[in-house]
C-alpha atoms as a PDB file:
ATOM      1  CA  UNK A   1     -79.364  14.902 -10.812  1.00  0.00           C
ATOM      2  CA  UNK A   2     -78.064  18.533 -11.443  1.00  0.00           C
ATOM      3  CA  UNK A   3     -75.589  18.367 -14.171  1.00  0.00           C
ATOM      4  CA  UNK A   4     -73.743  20.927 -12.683  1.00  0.00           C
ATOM      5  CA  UNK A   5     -73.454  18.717  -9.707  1.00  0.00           C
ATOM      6  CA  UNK A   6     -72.456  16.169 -11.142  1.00  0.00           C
ATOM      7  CA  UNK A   7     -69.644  17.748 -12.725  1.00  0.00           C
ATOM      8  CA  UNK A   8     -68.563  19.675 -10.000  1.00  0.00           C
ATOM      9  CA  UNK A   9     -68.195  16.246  -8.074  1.00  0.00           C
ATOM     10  CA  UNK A  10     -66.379  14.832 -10.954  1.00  0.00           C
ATOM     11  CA  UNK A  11     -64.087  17.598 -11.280  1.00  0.00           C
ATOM     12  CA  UNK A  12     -63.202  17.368  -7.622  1.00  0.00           C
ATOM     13  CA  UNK A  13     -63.409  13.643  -7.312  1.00  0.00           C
ATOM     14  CA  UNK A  14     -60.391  13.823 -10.424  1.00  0.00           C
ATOM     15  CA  UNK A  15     -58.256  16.476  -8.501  1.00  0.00           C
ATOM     16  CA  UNK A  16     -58.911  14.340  -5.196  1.00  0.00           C
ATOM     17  CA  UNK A  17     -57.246  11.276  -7.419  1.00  0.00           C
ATOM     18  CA  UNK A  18     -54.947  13.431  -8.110  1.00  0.00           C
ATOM     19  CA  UNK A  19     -53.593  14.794  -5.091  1.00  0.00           C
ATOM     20  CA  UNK A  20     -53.821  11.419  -3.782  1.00  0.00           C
ATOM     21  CA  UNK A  21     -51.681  10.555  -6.369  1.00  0.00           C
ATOM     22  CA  UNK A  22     -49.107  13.081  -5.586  1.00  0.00           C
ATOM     23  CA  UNK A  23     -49.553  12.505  -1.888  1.00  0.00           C
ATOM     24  CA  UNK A  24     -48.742   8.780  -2.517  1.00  0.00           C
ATOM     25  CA  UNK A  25     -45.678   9.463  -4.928  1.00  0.00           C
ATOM     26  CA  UNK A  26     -44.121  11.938  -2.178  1.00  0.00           C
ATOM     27  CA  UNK A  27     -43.821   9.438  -0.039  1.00  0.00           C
ATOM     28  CA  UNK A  28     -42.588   7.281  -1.898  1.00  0.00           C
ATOM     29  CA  UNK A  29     -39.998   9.450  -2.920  1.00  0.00           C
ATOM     30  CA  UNK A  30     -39.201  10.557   0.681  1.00  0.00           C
ATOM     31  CA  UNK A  31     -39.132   7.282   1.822  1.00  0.00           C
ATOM     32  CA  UNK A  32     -36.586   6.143  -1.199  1.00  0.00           C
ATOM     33  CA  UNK A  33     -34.311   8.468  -0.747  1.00  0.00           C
ATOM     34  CA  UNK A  34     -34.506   7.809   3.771  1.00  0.00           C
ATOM     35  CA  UNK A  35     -33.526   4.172   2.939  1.00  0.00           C
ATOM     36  CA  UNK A  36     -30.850   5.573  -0.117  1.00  0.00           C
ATOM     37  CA  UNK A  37     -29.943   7.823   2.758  1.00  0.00           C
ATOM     38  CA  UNK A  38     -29.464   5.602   5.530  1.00  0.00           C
ATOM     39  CA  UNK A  39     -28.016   2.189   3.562  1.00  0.00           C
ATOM     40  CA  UNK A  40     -24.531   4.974   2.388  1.00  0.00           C
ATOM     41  CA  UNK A  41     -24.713   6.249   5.751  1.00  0.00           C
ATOM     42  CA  UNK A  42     -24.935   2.987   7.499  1.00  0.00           C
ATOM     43  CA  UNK A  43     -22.656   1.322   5.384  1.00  0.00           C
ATOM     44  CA  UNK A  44     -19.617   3.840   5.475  1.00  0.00           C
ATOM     45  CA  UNK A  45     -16.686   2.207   6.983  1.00  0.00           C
ATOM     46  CA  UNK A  46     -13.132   3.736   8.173  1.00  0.00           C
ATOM     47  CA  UNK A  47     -10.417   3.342   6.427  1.00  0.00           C
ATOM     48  CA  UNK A  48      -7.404   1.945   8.614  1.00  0.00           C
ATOM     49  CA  UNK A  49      -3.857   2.577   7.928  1.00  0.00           C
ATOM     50  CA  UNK A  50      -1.416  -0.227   7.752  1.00  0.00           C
ATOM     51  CA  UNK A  51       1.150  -0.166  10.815  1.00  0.00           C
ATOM     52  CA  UNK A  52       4.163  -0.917   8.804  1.00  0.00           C
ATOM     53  CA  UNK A  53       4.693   2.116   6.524  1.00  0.00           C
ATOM     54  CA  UNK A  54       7.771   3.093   4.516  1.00  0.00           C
ATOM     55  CA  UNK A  55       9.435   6.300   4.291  1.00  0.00           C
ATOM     56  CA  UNK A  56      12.283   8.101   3.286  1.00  0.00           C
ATOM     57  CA  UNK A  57      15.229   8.653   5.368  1.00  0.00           C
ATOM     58  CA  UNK A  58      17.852  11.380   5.649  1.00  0.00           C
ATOM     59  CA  UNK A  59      20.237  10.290   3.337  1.00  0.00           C
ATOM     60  CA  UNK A  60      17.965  10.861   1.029  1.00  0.00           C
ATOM     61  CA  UNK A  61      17.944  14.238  -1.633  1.00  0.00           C
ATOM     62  CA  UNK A  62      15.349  15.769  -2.453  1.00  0.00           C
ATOM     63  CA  UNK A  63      16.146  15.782  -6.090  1.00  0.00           C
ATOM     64  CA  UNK A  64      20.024  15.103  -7.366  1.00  0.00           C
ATOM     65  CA  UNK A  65      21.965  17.840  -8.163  1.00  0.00           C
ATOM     66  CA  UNK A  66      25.583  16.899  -6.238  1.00  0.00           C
ATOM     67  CA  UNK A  67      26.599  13.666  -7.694  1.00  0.00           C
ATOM     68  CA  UNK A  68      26.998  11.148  -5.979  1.00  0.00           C
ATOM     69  CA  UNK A  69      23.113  11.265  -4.626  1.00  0.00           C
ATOM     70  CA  UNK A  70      19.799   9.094  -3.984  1.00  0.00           C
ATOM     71  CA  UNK A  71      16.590   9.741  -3.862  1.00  0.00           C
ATOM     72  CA  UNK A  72      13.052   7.965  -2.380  1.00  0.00           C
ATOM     73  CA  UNK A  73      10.177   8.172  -3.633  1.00  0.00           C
ATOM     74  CA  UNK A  74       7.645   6.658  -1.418  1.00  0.00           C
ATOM     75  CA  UNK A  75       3.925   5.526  -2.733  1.00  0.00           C
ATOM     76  CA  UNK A  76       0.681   6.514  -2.158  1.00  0.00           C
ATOM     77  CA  UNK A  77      -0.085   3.513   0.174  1.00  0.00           C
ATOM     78  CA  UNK A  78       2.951   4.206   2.194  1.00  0.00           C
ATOM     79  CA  UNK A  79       4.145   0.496   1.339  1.00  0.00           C
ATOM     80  CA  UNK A  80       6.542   0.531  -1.943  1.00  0.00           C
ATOM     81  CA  UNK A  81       9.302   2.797  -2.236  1.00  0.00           C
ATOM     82  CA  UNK A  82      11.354   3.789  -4.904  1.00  0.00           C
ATOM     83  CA  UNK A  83      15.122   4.478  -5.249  1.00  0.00           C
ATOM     84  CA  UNK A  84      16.766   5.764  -7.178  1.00  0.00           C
ATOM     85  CA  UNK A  85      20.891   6.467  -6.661  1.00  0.00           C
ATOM     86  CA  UNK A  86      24.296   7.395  -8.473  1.00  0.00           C
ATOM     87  CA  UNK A  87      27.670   6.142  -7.623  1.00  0.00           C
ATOM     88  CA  UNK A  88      31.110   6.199  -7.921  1.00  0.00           C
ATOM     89  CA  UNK A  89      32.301   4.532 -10.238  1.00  0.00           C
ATOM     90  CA  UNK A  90      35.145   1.827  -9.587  1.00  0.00           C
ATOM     91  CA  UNK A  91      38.650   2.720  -9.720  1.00  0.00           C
ATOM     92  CA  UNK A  92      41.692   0.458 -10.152  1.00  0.00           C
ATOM     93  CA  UNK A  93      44.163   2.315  -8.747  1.00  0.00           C
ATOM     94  CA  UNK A  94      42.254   2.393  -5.414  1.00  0.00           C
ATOM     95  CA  UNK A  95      41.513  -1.211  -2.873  1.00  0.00           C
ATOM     96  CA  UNK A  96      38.440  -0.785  -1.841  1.00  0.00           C
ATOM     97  CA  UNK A  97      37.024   0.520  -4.922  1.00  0.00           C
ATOM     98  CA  UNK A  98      35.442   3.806  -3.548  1.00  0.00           C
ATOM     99  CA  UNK A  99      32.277   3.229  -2.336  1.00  0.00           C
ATOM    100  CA  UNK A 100      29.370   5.550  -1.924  1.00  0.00           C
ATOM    101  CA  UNK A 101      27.310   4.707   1.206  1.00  0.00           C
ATOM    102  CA  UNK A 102      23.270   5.120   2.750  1.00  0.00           C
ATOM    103  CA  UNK A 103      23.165   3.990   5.538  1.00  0.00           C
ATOM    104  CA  UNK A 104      19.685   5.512   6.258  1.00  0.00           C
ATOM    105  CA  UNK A 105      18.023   5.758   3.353  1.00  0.00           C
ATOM    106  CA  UNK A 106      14.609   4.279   4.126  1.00  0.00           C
ATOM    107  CA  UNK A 107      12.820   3.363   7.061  1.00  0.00           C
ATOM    108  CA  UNK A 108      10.462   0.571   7.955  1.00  0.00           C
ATOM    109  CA  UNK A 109       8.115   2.065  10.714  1.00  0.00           C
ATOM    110  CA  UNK A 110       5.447   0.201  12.963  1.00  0.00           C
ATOM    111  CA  UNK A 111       3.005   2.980  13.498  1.00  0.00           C
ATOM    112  CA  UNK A 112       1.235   1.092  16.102  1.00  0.00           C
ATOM    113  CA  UNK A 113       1.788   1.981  19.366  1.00  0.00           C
ATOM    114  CA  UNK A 114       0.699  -1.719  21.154  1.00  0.00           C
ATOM    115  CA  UNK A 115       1.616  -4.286  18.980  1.00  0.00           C
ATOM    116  CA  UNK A 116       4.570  -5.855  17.202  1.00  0.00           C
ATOM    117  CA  UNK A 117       4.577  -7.076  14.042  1.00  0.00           C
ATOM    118  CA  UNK A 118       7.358  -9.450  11.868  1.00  0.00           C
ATOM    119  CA  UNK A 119       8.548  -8.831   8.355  1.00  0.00           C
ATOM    120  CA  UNK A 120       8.792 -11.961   6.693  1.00  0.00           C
ATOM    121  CA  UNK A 121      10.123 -10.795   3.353  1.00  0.00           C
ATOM    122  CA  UNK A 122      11.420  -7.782   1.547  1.00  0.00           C
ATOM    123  CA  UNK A 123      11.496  -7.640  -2.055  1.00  0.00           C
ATOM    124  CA  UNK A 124      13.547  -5.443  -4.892  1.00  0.00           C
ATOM    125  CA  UNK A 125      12.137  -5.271  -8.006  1.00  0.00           C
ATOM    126  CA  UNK A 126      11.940  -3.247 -11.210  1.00  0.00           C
ATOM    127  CA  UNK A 127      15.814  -2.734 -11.508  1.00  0.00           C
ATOM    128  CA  UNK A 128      16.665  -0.786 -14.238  1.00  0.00           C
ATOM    129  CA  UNK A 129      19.646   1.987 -15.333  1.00  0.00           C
ATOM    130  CA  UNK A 130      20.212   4.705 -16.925  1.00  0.00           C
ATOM    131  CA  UNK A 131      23.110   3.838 -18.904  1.00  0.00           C
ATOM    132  CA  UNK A 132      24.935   1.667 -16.872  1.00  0.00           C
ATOM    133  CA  UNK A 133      26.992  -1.370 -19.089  1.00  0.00           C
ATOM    134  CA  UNK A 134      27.243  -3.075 -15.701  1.00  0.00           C
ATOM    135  CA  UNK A 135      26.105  -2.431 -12.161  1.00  0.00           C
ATOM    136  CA  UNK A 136      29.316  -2.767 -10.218  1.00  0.00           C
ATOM    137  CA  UNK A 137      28.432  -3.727  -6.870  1.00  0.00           C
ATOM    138  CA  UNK A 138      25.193  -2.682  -4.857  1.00  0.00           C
ATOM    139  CA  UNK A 139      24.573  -4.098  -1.159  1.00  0.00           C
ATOM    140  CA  UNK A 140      21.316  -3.255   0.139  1.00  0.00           C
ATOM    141  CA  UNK A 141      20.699  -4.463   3.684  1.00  0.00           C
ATOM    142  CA  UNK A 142      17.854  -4.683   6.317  1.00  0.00           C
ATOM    143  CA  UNK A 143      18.815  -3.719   9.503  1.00  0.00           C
ATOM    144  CA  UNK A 144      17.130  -3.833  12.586  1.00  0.00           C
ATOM    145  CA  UNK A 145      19.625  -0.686  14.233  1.00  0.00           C
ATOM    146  CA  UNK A 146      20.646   2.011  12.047  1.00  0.00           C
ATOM    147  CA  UNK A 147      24.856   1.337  11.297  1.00  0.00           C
ATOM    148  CA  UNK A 148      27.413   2.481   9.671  1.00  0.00           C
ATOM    149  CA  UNK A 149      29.796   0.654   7.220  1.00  0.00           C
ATOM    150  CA  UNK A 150      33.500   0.047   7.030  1.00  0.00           C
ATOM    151  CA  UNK A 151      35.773   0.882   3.923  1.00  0.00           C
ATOM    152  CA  UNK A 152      35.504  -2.217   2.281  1.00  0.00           C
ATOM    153  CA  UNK A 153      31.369  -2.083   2.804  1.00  0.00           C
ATOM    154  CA  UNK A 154      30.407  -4.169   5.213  1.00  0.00           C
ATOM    155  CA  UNK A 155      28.298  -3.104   8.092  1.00  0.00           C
ATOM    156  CA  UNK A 156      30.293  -2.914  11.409  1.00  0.00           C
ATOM    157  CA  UNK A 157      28.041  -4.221  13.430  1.00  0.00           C
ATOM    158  CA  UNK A 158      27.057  -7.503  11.378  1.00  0.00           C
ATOM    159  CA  UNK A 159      24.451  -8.483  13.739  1.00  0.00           C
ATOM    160  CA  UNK A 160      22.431  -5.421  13.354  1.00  0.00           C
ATOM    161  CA  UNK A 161      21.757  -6.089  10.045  1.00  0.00           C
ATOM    162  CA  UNK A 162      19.791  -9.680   9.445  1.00  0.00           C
ATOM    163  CA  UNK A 163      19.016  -9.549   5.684  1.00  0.00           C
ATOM    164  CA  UNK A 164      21.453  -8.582   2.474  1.00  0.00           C
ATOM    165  CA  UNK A 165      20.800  -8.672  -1.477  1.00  0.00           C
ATOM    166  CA  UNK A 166      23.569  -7.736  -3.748  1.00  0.00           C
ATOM    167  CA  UNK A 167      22.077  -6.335  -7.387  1.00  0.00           C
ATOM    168  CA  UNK A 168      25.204  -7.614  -9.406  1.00  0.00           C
ATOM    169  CA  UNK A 169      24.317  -7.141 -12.961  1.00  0.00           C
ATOM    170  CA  UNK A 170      22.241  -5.255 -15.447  1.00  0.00           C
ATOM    171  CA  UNK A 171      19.657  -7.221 -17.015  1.00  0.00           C
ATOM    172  CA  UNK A 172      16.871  -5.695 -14.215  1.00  0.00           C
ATOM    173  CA  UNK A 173      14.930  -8.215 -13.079  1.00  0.00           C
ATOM    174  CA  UNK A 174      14.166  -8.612  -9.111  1.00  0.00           C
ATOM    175  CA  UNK A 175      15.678 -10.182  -5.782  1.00  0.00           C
ATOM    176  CA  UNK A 176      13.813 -11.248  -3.036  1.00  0.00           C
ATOM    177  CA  UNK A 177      14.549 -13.169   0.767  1.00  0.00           C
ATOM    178  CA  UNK A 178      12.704 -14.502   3.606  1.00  0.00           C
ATOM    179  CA  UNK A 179      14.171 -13.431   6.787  1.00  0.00           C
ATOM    180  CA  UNK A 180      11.528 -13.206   9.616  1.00  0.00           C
ATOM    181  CA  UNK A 181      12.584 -10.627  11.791  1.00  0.00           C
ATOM    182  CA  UNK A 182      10.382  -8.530  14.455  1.00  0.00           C
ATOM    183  CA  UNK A 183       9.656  -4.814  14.538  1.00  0.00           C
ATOM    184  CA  UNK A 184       8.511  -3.744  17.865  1.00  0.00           C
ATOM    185  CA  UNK A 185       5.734  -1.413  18.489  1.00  0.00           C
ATOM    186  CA  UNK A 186       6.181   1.853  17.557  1.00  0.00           C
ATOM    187  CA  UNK A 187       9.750   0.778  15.934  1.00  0.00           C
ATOM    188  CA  UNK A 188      11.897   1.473  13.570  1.00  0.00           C
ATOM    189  CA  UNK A 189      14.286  -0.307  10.766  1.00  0.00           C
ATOM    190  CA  UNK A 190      16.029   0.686   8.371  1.00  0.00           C
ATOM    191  CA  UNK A 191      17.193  -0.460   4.813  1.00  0.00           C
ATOM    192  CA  UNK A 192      21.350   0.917   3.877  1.00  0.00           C
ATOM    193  CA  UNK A 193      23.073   0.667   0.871  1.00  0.00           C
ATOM    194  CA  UNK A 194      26.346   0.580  -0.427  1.00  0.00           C
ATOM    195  CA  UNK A 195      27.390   0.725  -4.290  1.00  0.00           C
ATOM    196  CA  UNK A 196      29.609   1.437  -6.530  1.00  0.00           C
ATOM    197  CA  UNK A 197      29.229   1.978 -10.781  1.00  0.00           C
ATOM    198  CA  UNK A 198      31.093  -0.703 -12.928  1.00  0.00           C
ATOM    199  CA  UNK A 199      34.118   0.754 -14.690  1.00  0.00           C
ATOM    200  CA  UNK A 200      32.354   1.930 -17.704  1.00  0.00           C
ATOM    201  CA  UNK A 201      29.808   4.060 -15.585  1.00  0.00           C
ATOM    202  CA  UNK A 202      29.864   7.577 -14.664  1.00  0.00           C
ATOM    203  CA  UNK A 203      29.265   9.678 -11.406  1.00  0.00           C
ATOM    204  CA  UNK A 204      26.035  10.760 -13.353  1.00  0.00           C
ATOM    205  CA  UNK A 205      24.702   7.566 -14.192  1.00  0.00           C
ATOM    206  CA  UNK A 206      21.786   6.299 -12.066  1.00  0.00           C
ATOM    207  CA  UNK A 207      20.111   2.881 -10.858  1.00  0.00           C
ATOM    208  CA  UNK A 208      16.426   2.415 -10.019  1.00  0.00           C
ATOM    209  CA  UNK A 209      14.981  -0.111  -7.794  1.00  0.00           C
ATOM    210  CA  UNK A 210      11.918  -0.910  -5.868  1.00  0.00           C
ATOM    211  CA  UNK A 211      11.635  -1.982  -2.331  1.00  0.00           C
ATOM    212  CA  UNK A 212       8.527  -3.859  -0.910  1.00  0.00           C
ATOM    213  CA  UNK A 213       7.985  -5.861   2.531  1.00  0.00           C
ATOM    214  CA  UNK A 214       5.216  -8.197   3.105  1.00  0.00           C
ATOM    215  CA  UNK A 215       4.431  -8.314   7.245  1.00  0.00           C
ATOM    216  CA  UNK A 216       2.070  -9.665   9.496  1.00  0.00           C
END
């Protein structure tokens, strides 16, 4: 056999391998990244929003700069909110003690249009002061229609509001109660306080709370 030949043949027999080879691997490679491709893309999945959401109301500041004040903060996931509010702080000489009053200062909504859901708790938690020696009094409510309060504190339409926790003290801590109660669709509740500081506190002094509902 001519040895040229022969190594001609060989030569192009390797680069055949070769490109073979590379052929192959391309495929491979293509057909990798199609199933990398398609398992993301068939495995992406919509995030749904919850229907009960909280959010601030419009008693609430912005930021606190005219004591007495509150503000809400409300979380990412729309379902923790967190107040934070001054008061006055009691007075002897005066029956009622003056009072400050929110009487919308966050709202529970149902963001879906078709279906009605029930709250079956609502809990306060992380309670905590600035430099309060005592608490005073603090109300907050649930109500199912937004009301309004009478001098002494109490809502004036009782029956409006289902649901009442009174913060009393302040070692922080948490209070918590079951009331089931109904939202309707597209609805909305609303949570009201009422407080006043202890005797030692000052307009400027501030109490922080979270509020959290669990629904179904």
């Amino acid at each position: 056999m001519n040895s040229k030949l022969s190594f001609g043949f060989f030569v192009h027999s390797r680069r055949l391998k070769v490109l073979v080879f590379l052929l192959l691997v391309g495929l491979i490679a293509s057909a990798s990244a199609s199933i990398y491709v398609f398992f993301y893309s068939g495995m992406t999945a919509t995030i749904r929003a919850p229907d009960i959401s909280l959010a601030a109301g419009p008693d609430a500041s912005g930021s606190c700069t005219v004591y007495p004040c509150a503000t809400v903060t409300i979380s990412a996931t729309s379902d923790t909110a967190t107040v934070s509010l001054s008061m006055f702080k009691a007075n002897s000489g005066f029956s009622p003690s003056p009072a400050t009053y929110y009487s919308n200062l966050v709202q529970v909504k149902n963001g879906n249009p078709s279906v009605s859901h029930s709250i079956m708790s609502v809990q306060i938690y992380n309670i905590a002061a600035t430099s309060l020696n005592d608490y005073g009094s603090i109300t907050v409510y649930y109500c199912t229609t937004q009301t309004e309060f009478s001098p002494a504190g109490s809502p004036i339409t009782p029956a409006d509001c289902v649901g009442s926790f009174a913060i009393t003290s302040s070692t922080g801590g948490s209070v918590s109660g079951s009331f089931p109660v109904s939202i309707p669709a597209s609805g909305t509740q609303y949570i009201e306080v009422v407080a006043y500081a202890g005797s030692s506190g000052s307009i400027s002094d501030t109490i922080t709370f979270n509020i959290a509902l669990q629904w179904v």
